[in-house]
C-alpha atoms as a PDB file:
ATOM      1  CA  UNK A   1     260.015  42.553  64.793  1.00  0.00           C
ATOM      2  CA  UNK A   2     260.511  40.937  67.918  1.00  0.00           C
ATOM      3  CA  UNK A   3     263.394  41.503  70.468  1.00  0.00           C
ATOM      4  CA  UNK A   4     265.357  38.677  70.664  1.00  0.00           C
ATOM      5  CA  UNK A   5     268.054  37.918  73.645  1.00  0.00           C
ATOM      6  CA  UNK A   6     271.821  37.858  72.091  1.00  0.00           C
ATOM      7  CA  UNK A   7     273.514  35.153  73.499  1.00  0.00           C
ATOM      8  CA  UNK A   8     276.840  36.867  73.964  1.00  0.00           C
ATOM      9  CA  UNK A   9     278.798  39.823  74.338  1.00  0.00           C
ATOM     10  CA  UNK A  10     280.123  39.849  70.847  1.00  0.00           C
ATOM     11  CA  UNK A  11     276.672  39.176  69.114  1.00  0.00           C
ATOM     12  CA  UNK A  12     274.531  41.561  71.206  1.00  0.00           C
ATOM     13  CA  UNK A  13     277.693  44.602  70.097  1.00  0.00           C
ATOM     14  CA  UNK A  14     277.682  42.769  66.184  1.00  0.00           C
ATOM     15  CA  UNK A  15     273.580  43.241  66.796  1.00  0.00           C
ATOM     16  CA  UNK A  16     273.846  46.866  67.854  1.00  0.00           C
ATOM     17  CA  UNK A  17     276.205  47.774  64.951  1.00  0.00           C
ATOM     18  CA  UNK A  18     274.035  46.211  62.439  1.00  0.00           C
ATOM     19  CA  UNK A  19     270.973  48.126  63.304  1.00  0.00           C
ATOM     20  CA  UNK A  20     272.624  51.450  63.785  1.00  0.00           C
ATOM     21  CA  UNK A  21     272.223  51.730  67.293  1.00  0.00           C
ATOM     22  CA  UNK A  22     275.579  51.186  68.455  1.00  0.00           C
ATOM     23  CA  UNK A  23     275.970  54.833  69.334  1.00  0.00           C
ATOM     24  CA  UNK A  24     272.714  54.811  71.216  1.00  0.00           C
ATOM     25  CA  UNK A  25     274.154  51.939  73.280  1.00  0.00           C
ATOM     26  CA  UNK A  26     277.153  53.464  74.653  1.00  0.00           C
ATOM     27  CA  UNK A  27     275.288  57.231  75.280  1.00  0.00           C
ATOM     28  CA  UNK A  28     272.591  54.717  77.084  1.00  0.00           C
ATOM     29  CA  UNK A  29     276.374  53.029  79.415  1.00  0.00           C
ATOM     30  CA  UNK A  30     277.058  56.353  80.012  1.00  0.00           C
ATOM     31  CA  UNK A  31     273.636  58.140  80.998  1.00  0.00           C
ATOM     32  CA  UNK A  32     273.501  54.904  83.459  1.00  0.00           C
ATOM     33  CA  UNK A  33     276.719  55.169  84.870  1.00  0.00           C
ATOM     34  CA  UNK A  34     276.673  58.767  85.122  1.00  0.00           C
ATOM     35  CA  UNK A  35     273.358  58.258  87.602  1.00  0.00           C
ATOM     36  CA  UNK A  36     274.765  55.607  89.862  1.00  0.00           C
ATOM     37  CA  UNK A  37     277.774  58.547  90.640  1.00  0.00           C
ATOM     38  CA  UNK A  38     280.439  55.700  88.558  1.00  0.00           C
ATOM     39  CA  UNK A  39     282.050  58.031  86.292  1.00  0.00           C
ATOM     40  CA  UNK A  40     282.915  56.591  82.856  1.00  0.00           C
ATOM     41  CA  UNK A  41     282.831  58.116  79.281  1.00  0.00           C
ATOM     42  CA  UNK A  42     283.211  55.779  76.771  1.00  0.00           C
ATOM     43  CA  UNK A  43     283.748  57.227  73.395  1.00  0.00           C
ATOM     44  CA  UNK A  44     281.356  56.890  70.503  1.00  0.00           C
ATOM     45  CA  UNK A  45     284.307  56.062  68.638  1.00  0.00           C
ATOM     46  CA  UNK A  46     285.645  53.318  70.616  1.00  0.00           C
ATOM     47  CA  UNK A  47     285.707  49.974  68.684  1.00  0.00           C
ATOM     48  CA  UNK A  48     282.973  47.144  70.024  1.00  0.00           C
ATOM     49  CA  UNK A  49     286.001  44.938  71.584  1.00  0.00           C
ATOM     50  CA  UNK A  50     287.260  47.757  73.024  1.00  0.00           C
ATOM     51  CA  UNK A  51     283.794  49.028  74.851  1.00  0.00           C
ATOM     52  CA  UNK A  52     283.622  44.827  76.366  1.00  0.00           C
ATOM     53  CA  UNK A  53     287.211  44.898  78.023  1.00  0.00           C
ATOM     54  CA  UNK A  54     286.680  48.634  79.517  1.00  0.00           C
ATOM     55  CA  UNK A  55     283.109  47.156  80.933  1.00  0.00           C
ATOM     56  CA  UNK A  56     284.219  44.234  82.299  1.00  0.00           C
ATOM     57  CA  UNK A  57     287.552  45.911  83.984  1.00  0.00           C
ATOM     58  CA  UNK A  58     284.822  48.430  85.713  1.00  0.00           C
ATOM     59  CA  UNK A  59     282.889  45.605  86.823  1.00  0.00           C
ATOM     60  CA  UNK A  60     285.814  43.753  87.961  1.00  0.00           C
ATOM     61  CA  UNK A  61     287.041  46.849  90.182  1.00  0.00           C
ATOM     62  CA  UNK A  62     283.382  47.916  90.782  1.00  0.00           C
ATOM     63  CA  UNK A  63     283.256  44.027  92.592  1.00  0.00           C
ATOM     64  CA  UNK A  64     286.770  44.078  94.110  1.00  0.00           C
ATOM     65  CA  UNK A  65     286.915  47.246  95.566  1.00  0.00           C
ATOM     66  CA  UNK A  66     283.417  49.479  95.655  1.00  0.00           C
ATOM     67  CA  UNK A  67     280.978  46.659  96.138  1.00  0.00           C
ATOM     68  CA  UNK A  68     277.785  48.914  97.353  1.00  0.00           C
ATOM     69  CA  UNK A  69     278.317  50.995  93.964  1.00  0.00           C
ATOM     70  CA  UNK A  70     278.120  47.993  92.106  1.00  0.00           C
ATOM     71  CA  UNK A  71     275.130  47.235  93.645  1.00  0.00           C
ATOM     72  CA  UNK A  72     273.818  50.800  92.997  1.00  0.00           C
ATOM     73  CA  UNK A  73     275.376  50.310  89.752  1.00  0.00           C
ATOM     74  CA  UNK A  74     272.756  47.042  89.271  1.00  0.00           C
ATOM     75  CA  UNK A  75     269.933  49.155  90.552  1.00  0.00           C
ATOM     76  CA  UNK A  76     269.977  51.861  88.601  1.00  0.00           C
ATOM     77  CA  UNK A  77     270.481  50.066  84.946  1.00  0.00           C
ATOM     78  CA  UNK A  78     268.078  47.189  86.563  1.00  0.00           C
ATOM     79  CA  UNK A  79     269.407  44.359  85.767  1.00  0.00           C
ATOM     80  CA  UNK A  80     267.629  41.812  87.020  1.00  0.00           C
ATOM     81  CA  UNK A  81     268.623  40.427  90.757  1.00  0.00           C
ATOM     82  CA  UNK A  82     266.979  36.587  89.729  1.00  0.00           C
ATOM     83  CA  UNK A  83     269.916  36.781  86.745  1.00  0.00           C
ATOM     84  CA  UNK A  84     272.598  37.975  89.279  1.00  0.00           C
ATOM     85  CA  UNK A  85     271.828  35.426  91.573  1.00  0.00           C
ATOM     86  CA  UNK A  86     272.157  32.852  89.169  1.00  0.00           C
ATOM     87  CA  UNK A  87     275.544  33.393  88.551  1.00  0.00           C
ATOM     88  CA  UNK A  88     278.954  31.797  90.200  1.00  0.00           C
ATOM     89  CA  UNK A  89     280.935  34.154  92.379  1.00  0.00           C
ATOM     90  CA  UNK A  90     283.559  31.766  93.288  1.00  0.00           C
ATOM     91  CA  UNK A  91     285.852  33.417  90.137  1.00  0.00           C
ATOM     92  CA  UNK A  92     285.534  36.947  90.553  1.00  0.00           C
ATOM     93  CA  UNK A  93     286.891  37.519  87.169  1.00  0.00           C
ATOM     94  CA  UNK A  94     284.367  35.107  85.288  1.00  0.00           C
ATOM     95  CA  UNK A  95     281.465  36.800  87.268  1.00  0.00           C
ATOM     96  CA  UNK A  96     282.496  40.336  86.333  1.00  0.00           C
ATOM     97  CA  UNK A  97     282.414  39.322  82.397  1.00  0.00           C
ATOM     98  CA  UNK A  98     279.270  37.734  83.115  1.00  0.00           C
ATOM     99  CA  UNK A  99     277.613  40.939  85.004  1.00  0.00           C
ATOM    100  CA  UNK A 100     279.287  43.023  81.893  1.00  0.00           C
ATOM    101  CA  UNK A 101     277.285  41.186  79.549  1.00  0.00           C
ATOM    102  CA  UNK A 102     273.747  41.674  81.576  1.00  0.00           C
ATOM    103  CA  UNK A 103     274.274  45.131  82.071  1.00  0.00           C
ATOM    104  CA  UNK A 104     275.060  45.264  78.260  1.00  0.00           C
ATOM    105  CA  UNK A 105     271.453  43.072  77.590  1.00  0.00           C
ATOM    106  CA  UNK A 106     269.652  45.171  79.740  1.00  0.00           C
ATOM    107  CA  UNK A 107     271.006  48.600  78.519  1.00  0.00           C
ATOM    108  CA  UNK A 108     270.503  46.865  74.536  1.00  0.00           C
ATOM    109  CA  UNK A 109     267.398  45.926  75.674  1.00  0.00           C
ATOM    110  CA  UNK A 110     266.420  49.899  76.637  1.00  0.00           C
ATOM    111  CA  UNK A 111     267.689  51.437  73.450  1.00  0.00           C
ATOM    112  CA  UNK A 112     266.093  48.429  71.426  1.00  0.00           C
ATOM    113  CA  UNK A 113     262.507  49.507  72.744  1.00  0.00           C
ATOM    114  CA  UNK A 114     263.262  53.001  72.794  1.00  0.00           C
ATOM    115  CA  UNK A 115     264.009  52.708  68.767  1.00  0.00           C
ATOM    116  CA  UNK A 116     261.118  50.422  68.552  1.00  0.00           C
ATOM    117  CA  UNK A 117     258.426  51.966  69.847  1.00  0.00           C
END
């Protein structure tokens, strides 16, 4: 089976739950957040929806208000910069959901493998 790019936030979390590997996501959020020195616990109880809209509001402050952590942040989960640069920061709030959902691909994208192989 080959890993295949969701296409949004919603999919990649239906994607996660389907294979059983939700959990594995969110300890993956936290290990990574935890090492850039950005606390943040999310629950392995808390509900897919939930996990987006707690993501994107620590983006969103991450951007507003701590912007070399976010770029830690970036670093450490490795997201690529090419994908970053693509995007439009003239609305800060569309570019934190869209940052959100690449740290979410990349961090799917590590547990994915990790399950894989």
């Amino acid at each position: 089976m080959n890993f295949i790019q969701p296409l949004s936030t919603d999919l990649l979390l239906a994607e996660a739950n389907s294979e059983n590997l939700y959990p594995k996501l969110i300890e993956q959020l936290n290990k990574d957040f935890n090492l850039a020195n950005e606390a943040i616990d999310f629950y392995q109880s808390i509900k897919p929806q939930e996990l987006k809209i707690q993501l994107h509001e620590k983006i969103y402050r991450l951007i507003q208000y701590k912007f070399a952590a976010y770029l830690n942040l970036l670093y450490i989960i490795d997201v690529a910069e090419d994908q970053i640069m693509k995007l439009d920061g003239s609305d800060i709030f569309i570019l934190s959901e869209q940052v959100a959902f690449l740290i979410l691909k990349r961090e799917w994208m590590k547990v994915w493998f990790r399950n894989r192989y």
